[in-house]
Protein backbone atom coordinates (compact mmCIF):
# COMPACT_ATOMS: atom_id res chain seq x y z
CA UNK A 1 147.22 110.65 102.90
CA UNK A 2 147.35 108.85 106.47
CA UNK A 3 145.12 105.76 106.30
CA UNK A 4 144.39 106.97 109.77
CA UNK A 5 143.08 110.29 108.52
CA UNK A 6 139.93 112.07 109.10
CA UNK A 7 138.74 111.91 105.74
CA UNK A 8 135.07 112.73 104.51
CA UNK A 9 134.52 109.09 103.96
CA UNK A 10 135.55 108.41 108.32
CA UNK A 11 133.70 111.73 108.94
CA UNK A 12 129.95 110.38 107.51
CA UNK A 13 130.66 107.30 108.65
CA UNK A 14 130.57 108.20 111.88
CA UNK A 15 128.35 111.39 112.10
CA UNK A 16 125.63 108.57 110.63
CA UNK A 17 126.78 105.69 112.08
CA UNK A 18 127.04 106.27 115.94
CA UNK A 19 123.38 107.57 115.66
CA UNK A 20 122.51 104.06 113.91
CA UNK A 21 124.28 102.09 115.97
CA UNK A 22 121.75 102.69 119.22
CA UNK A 23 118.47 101.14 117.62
CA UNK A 24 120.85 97.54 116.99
CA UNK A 25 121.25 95.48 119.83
CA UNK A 26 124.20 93.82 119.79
CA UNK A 27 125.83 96.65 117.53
CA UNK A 28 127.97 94.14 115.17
CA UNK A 29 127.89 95.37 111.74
CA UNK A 30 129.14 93.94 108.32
CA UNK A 31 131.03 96.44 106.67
CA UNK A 32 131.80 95.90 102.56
CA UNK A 33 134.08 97.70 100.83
CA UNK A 34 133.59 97.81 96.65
CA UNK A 35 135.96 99.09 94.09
CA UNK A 36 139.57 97.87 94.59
CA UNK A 37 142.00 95.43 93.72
CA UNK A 38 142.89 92.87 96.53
CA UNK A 39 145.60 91.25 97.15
CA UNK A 40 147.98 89.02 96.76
CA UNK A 41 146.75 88.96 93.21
CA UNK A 42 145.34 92.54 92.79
CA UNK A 43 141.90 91.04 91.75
CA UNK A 44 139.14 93.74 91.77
CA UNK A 45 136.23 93.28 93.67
CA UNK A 46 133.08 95.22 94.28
CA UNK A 47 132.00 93.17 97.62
CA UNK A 48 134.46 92.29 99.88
CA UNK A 49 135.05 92.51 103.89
CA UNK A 50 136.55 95.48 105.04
CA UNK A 51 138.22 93.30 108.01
CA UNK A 52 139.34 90.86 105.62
CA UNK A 53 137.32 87.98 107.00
CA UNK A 54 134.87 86.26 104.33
CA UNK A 55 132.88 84.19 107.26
CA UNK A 56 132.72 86.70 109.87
CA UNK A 57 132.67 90.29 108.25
CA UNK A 58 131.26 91.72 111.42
CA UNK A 59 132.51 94.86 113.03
CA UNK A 60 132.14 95.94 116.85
CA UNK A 61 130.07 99.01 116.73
CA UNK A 62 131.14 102.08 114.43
CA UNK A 63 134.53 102.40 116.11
CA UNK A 64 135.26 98.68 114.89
CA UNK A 65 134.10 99.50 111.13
CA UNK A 66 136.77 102.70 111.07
CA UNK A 67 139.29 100.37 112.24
CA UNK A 68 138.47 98.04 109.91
CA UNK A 69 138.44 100.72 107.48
CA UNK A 70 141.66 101.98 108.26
CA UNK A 71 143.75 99.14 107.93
CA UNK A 72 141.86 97.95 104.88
CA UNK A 73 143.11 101.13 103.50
CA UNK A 74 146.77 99.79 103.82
CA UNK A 75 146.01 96.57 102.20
CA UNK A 76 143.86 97.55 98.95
CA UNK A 77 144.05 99.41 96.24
CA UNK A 78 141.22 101.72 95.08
CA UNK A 79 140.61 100.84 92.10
CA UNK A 80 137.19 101.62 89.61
CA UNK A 81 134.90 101.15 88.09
CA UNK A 82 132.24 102.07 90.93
CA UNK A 83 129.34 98.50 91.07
CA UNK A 84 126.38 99.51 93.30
CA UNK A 85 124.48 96.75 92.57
CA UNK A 86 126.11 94.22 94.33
CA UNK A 87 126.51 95.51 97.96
CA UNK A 88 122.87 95.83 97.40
CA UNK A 89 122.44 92.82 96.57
CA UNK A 90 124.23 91.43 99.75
CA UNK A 91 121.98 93.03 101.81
CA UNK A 92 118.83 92.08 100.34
CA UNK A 93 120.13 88.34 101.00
CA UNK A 94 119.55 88.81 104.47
CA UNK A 95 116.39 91.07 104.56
CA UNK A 96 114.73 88.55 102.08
CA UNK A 97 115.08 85.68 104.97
CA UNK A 98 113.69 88.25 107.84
CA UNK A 99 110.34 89.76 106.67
CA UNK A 100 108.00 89.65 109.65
CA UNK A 101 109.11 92.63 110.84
CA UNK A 102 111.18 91.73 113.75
CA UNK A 103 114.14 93.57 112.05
CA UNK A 104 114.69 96.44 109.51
CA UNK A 105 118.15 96.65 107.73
CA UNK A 106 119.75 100.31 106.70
CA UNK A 107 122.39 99.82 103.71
CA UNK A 108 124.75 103.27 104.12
CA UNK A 109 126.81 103.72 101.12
CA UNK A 110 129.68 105.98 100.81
CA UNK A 111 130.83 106.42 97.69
CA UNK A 112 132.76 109.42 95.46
CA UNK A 113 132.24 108.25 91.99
CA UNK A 114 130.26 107.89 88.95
CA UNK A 115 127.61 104.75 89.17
CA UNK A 116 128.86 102.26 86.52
CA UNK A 117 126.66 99.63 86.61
CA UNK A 118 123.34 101.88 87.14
CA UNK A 119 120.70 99.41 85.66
CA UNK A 120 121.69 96.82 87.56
CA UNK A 121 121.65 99.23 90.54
CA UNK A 122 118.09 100.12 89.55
CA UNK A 123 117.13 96.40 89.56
CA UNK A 124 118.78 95.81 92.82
CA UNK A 125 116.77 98.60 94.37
CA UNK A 126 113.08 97.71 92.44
CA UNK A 127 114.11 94.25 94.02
CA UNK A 128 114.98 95.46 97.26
CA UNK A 129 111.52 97.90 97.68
CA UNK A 130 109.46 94.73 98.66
CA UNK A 131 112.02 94.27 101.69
CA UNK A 132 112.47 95.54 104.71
CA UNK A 133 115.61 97.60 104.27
CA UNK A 134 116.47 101.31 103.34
CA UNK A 135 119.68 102.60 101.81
CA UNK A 136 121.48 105.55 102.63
CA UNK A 137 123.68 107.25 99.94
CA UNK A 138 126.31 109.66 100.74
CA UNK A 139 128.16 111.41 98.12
CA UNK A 140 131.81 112.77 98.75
CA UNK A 141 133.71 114.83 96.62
CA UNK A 142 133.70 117.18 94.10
CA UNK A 143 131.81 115.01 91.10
CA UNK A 144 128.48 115.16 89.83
CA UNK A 145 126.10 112.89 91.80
CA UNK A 146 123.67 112.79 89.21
CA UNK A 147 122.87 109.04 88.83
CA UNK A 148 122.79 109.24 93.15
CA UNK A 149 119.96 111.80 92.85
CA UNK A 150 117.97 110.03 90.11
CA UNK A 151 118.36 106.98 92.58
CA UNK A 152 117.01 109.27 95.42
CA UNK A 153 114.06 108.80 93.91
CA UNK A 154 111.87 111.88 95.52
CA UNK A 155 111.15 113.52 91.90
CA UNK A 156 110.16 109.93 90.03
CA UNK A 157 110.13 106.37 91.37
CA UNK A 158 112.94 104.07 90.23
CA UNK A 159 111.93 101.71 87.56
CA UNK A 160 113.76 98.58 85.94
CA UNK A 161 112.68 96.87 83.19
CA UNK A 162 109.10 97.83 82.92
CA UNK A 163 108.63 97.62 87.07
CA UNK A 164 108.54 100.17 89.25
CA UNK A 165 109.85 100.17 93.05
CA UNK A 166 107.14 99.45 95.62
CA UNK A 167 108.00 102.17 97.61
CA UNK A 168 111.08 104.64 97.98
CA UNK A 169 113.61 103.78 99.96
CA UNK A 170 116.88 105.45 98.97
CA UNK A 171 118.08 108.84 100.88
CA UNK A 172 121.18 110.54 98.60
CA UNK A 173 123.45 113.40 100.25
CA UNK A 174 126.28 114.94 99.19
CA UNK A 175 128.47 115.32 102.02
CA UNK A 176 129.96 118.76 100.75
CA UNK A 177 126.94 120.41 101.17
CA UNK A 178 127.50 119.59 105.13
CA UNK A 179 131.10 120.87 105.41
CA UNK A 180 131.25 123.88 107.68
CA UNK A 181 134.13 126.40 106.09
CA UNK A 182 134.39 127.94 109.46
CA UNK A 183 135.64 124.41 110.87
CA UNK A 184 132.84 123.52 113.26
CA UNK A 185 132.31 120.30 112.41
CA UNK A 186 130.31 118.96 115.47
CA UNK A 187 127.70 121.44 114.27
CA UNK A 188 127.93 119.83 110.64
CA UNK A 189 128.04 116.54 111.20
CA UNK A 190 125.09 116.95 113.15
CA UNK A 191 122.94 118.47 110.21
CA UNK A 192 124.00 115.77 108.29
CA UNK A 193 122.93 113.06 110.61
CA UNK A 194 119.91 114.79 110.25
CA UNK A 195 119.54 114.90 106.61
CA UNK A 196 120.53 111.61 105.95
CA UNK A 197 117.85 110.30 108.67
CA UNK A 198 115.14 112.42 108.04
CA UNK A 199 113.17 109.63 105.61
CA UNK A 200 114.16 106.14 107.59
CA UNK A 201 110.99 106.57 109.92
CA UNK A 202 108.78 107.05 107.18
CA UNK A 203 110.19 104.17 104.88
CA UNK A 204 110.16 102.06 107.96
CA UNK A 205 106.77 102.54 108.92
CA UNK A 206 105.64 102.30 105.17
CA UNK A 207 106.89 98.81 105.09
CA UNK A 208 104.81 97.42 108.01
CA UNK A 209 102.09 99.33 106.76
CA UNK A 210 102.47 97.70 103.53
CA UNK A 211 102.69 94.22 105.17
CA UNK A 212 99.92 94.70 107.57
CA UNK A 213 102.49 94.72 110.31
CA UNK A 214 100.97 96.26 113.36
CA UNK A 215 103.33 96.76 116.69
CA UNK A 216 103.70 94.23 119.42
CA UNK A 217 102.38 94.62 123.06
CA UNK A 218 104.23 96.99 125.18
CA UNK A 219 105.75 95.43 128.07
CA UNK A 220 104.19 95.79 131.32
CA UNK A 221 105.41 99.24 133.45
CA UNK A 222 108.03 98.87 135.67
CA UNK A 223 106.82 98.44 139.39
CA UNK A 224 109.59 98.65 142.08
CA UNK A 225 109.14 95.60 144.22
CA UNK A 226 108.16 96.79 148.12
CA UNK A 227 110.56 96.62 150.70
CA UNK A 228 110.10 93.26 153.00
CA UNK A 229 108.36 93.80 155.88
CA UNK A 230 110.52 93.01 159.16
CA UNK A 231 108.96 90.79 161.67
CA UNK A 232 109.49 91.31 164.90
CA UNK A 233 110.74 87.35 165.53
CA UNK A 234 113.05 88.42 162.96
CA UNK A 235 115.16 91.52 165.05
CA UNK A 236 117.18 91.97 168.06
CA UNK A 237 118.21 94.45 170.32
CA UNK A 238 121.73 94.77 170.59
CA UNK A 239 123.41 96.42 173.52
CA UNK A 240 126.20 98.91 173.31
CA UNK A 241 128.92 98.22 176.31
């Protein structure tokens, strides 16, 4: 396969990711890969920078994450077993320091195999419920996505250990249910935008709601400023010849 493929991994990335991209302001996103074997020494590692850059992992919009994905895809090897837990984790780091409600973080995961570390995913995500973030699951391929749904979380709330997640915030799709046989994918990808987005208001607002977090001030209405009045010391006639 071309690195540079269209694949169902590019294709959610960017039927979700170009609607995200318009609530962040400066649109620079850190984009993790998990699951492969790096080099030079083929050690595998279930958190690293899909630009290769361990201090900056910060891509320029979506088109800047598909780069980075690309040519990540020439330097890695794919390699299993499939760790939730700590991409999770990385995320929660920086909700956990931001929790007055000035910013909300969205976690999208796209993955295509079986969770192999799902109690430690489970802990991540009771962990995570108290934060201001939401994850976004998207399942591609043709596997069973049964661990994704239980961590969907609509039929029972995730629990770990006795403790059960303050509130849901995990939205699971599989991205084959989106794939229009008849080739239209515009029309697909928009359905699954929608999908995938269809809880994030509600888990948002929950959180504030939660931490007694009540909107700022508007800012004032725009009033166009007058034109400035001439004075007549302030013109002159001038003559044609």
């Amino acid at each position: 396969m071309s690195p540079y493929q269209l694949n169902d991994y590019a294709m959610a990335l960017r039927a979700v990711g170009e609607i995200i991209q318009d609530y962040d302001s400066d649109k620079l996103f850190p984009a993790l890969g998990f699951g492969a074997k790096l080099p030079p020494d083929g050690r595998v590692s279930h958190e690293f920078p899909l630009n290769g850059n361990l201090q900056n992992p910060y891509c320029s919009g979506i088109e800047g994450v598909l780069e980075a994905y690309y040519q990540s895809l020439k330097t890695v090897r794919l390699y299993g077993p499939t760790h939730f837990s700590p991409v999770i984790n990385h995320v929660a780091r920086y909700a956990s320091a931001v929790t007055d409600g000035s910013q909300y973080f969205i976690l999208l995961i796209i993955s295509d195999g079986v969770i192999t570390d799902m109690a430690q995913t489970k802990e991540s995500i009771v962990n995570a419920a108290s934060l201001p973030m939401s994850i976004i699951i998207v399942g591609v391929g043709p596997a069973e996505f049964d661990e994704m749904i239980e961590l969907d979380g609509d039929e029972e709330r995730i629990s770990s250990q006795g403790r059960y997640a303050e509130r849901d915030i995990v939205q699971f799709v599989p991205f084959r249910d989106y794939i229009d046989r008849r080739g239209n994918h515009i029309l697909s990808m928009a359905r699954l935008a929608k999908e995938v987005l269809a809880e994030i208001p509600d888990q948002f607002l929950s959180y504030m709601r939660t931490r007694g977090i009540k909107p700022g001030p508007l800012p004032p209405p725009y009033t166009p400023c007058p034109p400035p009045a001439i004075h007549p010391l302030h013109t002159r006639r001038v003559s044609r010849i």
